[in-house]
Protein backbone atom coordinates (compact mmCIF):
# COMPACT_ATOMS: atom_id res chain seq x y z
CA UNK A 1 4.99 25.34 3.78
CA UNK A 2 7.03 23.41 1.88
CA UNK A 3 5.68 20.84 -0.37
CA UNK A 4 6.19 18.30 -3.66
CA UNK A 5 4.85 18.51 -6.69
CA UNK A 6 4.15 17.75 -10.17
CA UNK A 7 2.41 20.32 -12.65
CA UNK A 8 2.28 18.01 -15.49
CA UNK A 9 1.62 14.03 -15.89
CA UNK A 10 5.30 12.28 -16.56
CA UNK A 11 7.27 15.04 -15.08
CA UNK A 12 10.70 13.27 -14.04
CA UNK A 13 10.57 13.91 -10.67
CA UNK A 14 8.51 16.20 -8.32
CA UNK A 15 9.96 19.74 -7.25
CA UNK A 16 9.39 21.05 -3.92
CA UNK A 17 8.11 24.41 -3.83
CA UNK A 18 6.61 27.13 -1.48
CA UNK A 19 2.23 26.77 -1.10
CA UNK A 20 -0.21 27.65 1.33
CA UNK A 21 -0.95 25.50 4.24
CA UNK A 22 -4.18 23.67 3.60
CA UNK A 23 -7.42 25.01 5.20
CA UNK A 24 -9.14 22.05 7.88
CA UNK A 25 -12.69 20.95 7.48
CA UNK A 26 -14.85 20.67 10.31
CA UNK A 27 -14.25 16.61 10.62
CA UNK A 28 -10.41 16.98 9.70
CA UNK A 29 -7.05 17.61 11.50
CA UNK A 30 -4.14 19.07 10.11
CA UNK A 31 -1.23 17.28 10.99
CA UNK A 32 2.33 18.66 10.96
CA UNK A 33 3.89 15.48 8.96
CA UNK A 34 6.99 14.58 10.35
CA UNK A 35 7.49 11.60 7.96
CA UNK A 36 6.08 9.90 4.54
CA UNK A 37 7.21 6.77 3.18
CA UNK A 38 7.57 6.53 -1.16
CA UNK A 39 4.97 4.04 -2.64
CA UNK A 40 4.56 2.56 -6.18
CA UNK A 41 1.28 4.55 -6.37
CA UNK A 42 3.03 7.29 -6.39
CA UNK A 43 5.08 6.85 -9.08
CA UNK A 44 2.00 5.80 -11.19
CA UNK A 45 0.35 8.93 -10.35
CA UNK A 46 3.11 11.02 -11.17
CA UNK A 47 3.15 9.00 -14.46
CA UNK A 48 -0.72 9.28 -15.40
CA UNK A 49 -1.19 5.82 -14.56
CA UNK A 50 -4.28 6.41 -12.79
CA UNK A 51 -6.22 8.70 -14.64
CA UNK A 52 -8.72 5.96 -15.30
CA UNK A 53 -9.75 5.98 -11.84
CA UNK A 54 -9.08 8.85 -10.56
CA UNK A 55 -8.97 12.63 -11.88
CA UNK A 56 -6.30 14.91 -10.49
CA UNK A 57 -5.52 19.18 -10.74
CA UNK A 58 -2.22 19.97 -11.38
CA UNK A 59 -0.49 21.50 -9.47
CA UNK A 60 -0.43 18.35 -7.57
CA UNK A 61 0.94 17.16 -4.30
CA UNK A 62 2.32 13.94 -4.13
CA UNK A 63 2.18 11.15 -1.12
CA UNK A 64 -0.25 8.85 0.21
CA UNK A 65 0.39 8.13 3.54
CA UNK A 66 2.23 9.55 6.33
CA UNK A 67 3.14 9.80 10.56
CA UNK A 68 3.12 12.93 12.39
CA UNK A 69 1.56 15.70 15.06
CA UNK A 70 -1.97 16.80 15.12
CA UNK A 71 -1.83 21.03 15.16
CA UNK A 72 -5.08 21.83 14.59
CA UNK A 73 -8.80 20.00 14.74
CA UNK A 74 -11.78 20.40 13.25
CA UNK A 75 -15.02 21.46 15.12
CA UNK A 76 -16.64 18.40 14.89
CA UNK A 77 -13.66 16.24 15.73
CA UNK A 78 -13.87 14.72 19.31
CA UNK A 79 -11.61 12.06 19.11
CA UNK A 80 -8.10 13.34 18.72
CA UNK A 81 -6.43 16.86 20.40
CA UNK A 82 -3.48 18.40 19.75
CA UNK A 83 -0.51 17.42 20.18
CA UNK A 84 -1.84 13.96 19.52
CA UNK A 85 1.07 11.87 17.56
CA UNK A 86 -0.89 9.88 14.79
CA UNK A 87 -0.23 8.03 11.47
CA UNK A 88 -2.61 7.42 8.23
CA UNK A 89 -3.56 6.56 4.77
CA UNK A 90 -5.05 10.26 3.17
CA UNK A 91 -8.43 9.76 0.92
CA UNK A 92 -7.41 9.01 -2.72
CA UNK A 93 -8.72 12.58 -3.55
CA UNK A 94 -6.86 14.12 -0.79
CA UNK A 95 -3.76 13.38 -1.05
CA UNK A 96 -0.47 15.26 -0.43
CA UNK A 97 1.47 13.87 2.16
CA UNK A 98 4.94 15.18 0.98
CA UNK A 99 4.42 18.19 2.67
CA UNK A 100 5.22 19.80 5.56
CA UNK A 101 1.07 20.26 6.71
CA UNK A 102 -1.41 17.50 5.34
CA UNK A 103 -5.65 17.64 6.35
CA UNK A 104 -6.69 14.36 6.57
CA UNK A 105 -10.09 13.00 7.65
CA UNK A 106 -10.09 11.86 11.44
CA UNK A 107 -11.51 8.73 10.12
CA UNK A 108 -8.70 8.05 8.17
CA UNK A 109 -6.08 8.08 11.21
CA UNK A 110 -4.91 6.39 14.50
CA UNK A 111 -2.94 6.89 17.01
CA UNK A 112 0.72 5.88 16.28
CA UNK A 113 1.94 2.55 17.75
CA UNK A 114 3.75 3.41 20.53
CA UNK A 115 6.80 1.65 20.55
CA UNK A 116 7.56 3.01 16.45
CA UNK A 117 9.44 6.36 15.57
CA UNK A 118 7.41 8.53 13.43
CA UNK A 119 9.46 7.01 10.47
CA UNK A 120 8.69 3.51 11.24
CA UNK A 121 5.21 4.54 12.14
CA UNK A 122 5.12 6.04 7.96
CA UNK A 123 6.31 2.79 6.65
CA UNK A 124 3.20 1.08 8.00
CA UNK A 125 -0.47 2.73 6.56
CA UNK A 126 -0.57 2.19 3.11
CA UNK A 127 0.91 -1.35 2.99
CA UNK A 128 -0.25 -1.97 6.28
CA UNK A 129 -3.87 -1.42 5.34
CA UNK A 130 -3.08 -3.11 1.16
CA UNK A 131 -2.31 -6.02 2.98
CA UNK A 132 -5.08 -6.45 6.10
CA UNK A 133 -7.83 -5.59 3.47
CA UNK A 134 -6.25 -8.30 0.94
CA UNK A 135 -5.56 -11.00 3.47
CA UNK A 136 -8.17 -10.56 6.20
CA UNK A 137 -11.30 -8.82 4.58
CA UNK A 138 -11.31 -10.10 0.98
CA UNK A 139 -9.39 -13.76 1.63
CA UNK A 140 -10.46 -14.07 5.03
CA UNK A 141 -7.63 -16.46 5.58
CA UNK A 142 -8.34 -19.18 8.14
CA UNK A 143 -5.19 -21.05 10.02
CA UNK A 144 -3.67 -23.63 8.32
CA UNK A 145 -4.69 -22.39 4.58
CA UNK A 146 -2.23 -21.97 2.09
CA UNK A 147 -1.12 -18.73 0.73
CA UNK A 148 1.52 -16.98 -1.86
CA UNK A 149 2.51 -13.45 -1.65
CA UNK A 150 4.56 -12.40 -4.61
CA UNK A 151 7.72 -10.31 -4.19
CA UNK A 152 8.18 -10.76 -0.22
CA UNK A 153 10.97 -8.74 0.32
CA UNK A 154 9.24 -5.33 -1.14
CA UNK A 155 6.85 -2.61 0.67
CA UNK A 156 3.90 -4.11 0.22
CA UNK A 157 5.43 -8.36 1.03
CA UNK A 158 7.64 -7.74 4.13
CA UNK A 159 4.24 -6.72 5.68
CA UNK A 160 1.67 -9.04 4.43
CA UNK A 161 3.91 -12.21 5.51
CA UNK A 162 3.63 -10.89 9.20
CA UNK A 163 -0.34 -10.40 8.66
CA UNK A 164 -0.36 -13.67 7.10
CA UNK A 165 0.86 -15.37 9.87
CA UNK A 166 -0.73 -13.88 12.31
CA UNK A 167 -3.49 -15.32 10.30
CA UNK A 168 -2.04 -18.40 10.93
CA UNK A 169 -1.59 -19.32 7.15
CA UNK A 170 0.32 -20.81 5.85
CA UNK A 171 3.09 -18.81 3.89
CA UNK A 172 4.93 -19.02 0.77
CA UNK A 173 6.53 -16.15 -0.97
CA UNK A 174 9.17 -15.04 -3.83
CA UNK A 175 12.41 -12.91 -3.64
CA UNK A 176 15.78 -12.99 -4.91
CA UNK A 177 18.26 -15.59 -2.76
CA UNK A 178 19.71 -12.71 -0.80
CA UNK A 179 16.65 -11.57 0.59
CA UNK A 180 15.84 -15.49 2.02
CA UNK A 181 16.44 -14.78 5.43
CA UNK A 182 14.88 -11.79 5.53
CA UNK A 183 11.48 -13.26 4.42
CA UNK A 184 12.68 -16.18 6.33
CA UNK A 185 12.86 -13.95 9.77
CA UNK A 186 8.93 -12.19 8.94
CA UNK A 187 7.66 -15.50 8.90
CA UNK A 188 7.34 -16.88 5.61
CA UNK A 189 6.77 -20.59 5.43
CA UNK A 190 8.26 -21.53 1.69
CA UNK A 191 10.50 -19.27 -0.17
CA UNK A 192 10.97 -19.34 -3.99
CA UNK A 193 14.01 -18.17 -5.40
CA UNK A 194 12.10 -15.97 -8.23
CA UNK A 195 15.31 -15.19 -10.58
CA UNK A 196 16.16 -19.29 -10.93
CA UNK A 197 12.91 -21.02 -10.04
CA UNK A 198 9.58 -21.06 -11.43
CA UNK A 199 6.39 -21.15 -8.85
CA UNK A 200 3.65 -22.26 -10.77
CA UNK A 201 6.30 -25.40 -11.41
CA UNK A 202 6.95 -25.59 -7.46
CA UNK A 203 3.28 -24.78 -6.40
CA UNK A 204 -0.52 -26.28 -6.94
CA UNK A 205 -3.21 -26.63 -4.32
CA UNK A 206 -3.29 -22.88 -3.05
CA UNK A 207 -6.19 -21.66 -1.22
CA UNK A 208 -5.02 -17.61 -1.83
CA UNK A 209 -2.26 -15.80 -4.31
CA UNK A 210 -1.46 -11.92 -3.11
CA UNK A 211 0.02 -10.75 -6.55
CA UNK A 212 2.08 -7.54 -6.58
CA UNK A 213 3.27 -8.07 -10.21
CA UNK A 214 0.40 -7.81 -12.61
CA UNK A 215 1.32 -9.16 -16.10
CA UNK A 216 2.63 -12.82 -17.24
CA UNK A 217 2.90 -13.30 -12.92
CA UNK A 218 -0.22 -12.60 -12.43
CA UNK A 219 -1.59 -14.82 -15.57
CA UNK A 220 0.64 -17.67 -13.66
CA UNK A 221 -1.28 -17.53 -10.74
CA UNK A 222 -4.50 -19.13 -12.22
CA UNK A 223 -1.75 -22.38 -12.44
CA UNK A 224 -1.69 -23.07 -8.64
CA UNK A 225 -4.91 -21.70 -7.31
CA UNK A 226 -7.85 -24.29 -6.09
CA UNK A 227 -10.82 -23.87 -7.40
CA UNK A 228 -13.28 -21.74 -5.12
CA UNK A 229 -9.81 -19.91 -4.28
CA UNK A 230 -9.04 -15.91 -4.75
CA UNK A 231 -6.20 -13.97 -6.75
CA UNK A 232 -6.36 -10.48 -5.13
CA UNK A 233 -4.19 -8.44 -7.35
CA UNK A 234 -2.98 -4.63 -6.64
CA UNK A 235 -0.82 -4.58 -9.94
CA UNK A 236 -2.87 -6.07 -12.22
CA UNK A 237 -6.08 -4.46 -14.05
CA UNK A 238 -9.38 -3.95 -12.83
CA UNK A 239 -11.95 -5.56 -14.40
CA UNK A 240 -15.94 -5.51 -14.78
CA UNK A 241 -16.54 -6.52 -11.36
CA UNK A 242 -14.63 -3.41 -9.89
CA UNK A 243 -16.46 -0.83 -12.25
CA UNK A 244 -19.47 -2.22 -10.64
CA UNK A 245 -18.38 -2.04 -6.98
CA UNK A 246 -17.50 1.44 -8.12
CA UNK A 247 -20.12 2.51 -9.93
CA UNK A 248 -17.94 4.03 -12.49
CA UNK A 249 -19.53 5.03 -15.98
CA UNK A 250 -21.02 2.00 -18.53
CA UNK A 251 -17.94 3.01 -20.58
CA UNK A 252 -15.51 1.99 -17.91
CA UNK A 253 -17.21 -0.79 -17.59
CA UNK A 254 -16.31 -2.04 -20.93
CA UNK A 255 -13.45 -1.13 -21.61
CA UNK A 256 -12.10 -2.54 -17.75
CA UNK A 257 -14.17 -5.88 -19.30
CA UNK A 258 -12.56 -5.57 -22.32
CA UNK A 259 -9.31 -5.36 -21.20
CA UNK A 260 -9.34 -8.23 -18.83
CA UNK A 261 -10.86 -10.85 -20.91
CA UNK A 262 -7.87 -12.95 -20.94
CA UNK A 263 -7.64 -12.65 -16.99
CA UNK A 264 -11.88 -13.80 -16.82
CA UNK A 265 -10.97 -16.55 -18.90
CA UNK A 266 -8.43 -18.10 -16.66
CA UNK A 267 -10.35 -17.27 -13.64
CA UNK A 268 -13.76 -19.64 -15.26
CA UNK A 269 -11.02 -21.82 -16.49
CA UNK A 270 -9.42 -22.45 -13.21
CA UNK A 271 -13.24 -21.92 -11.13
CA UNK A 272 -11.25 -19.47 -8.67
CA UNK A 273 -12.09 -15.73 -8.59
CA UNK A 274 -9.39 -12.60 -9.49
CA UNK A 275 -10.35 -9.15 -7.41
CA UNK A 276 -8.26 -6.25 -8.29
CA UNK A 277 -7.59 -4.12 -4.78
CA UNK A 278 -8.14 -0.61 -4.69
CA UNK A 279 -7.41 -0.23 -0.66
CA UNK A 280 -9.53 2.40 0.93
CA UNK A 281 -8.06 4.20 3.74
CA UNK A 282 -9.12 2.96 7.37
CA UNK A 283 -9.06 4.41 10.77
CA UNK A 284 -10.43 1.56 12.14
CA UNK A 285 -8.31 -1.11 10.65
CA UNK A 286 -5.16 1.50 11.22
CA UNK A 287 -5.90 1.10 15.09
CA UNK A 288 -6.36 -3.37 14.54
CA UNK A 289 -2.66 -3.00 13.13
CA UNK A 290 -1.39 -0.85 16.10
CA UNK A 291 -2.78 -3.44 18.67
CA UNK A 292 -0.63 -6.12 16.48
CA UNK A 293 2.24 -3.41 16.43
CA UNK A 294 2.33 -2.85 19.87
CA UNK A 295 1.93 -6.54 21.10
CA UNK A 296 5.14 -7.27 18.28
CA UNK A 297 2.63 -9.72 16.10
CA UNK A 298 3.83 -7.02 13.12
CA UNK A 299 6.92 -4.68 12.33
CA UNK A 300 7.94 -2.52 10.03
CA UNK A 301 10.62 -3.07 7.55
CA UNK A 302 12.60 0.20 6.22
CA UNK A 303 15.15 0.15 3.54
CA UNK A 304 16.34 3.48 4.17
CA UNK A 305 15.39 7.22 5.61
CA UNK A 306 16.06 10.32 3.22
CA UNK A 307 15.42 13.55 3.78
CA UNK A 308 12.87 15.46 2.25
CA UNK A 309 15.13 17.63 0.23
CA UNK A 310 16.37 14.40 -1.21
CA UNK A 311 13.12 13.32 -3.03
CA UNK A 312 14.46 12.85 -6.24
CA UNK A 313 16.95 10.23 -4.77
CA UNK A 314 14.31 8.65 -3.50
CA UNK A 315 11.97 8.21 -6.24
CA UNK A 316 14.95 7.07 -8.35
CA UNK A 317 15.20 4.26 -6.20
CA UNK A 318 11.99 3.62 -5.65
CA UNK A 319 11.44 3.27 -9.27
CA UNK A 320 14.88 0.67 -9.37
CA UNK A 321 12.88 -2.14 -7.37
CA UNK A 322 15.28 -3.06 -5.57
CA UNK A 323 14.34 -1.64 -2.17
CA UNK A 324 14.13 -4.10 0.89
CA UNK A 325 10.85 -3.09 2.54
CA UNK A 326 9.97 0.78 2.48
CA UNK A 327 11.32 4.35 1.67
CA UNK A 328 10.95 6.98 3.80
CA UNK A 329 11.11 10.60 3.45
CA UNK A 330 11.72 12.60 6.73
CA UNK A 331 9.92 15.96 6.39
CA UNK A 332 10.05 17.21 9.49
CA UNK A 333 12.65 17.57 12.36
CA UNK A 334 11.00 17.38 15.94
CA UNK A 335 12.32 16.01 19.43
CA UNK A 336 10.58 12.42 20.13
């Protein structure tokens, strides 16, 4: 099959190359992938950027999540066939979706929604699930509560407005003025032009802050949160409290303390609490977002469609920021 890859940490771009289909477990399908969609994790990966957390071979496959056609099952696996049309986030040690064959736990999948195309179907898991696990399992947002998302019109915002409001928060978010109605149409309640206005100027009182940014943005935050209110971050740096939930080595666990100091002492200062996201890939909450797909509660948002031998393109303008909503590669041509 078909597949890109890196061999080395920083390599420009990944090259696609001929390797061997991947061998199923007994609790895995392989699924023929008919599309992947580009995510800021993998550009980190391809960069090193994770190699505190997680410890890669080379040669590596990119991707992280993907939509496509179950063609094989496992011998334990009772709850998908072939032929079965699914989509999913792959296991942080698994993954590889920007390939023409990807095994992926059958935990980690769902059926796709119905009314999406396999590409729309790929621009949903990874956000999809960033944002459900942010909003709904660590915030726990409540109707009428207040809550920023940072960067609305990206990957990751264009999706968490819609789960926000079906939430029933209350939402306020940042783009550029030509993305306003955009966010505008998802839902969003208050939108800050980012480029000529300041939000921790515009803001105080907020229950919740989403933060996409990391850095100086995510330092900010601390300005306009309540106290008893969270910061979930997915761009900023983990700190002691993660190396614990992850039982990662004592080391870790100093130098992720050390690290975030500054960010501890804003969150005592300001008596909220800052939880760096590490999303973990969900069947389950992969077949919540379907139900919201396929009653129109949530949509996807797609920038534009490449194909697979254009993956270069791609990650060039991935890496640009500019992209309204996702990226998706098309791997695989098949009659829907």
């Amino acid at each position: 099959m078909k597949a890109a890859l890196i061999t080395h940490y920083k390599q420009a771009f990944p090259i696609i190359e001929q390797v061997e289909i991947p061998k199923i477990g007994a609790t895995d399908v392989l699924v023929k992938v008919v599309a992947a969609s580009i995510n800021p994790i993998d550009l980190k990966t391809k960069d090193g950027g994770l190699k505190m957390l997680l410890k890669y071979n080379m040669p590596l496959i990119l991707g992280s999540d993907f939509a496509g056609i179950i063609t094989q099952v496992g011998e334990k696996v009772t709850a998908f066939n072939v032929g079965d049309p699914v989509y999913g986030r792959v296991q942080k040690n698994r993954i590889g979706t920007f390939a023409e064959y990807i095994t992926v736990d059958h935990n980690d999948i769902a059926r796709k929604p119905r009314n999406l195309s396999f590409e729309e179907a790929a621009a949903i898991p990874l956000v999809g699930l960033t944002s459900y696990q942010a909003l709904h399992d660590i915030m726990k947002i409540k109707p009428g509560q207040k809550v920023l998302i940072q960067a609305g019109s990206g990957g990751i915002g264009t999706i968490a407005i819609q789960i926000a409001k079906m939430l029933g928060a209350y939402v306020t978010t940042t783009t550029s003025a030509k993305n306003f109605a955009l966010v505008k149409s998802l839902g969003a309640d208050q939108v800050i032009d980012y480029k000529t206005e300041k939000f921790q100027d515009k803001l105080s009182d907020y229950d919740y802050v989403f933060d996409t940014q990391g850095g100086k943005i995510l330092e900010d935050a601390f300005k306009i949160i309540k106290p008893g209110g969270k910061i979930v971050s997915i761009n900023g740096l983990p700190n002691a409290r993660f190396a614990k939930e992850y039982q990662l080595p004592l080391w870790k666990k100093l130098i992720f303390a050390l690290i975030t100091s500054r960010l501890t002492a804003l969150e005592k200062a300001a008596k909220a609490e800052y939880i760096f996201l590490f999303m973990k890939p969900s069947g389950a909450e992969l077949e919540t977002l379907r139900t919201a797909i396929e009653t129109n509660k949530i949509k996807p948002v797609i920038d534009r469609v490449l194909p697979f031998a254009a993956i270069e393109e791609a990650f060039r303008y991935s890496k640009s920021g500019r992209a309204k909503g996702k990226i998706i590669l098309k791997i695989n041509e098949i009659a829907e």
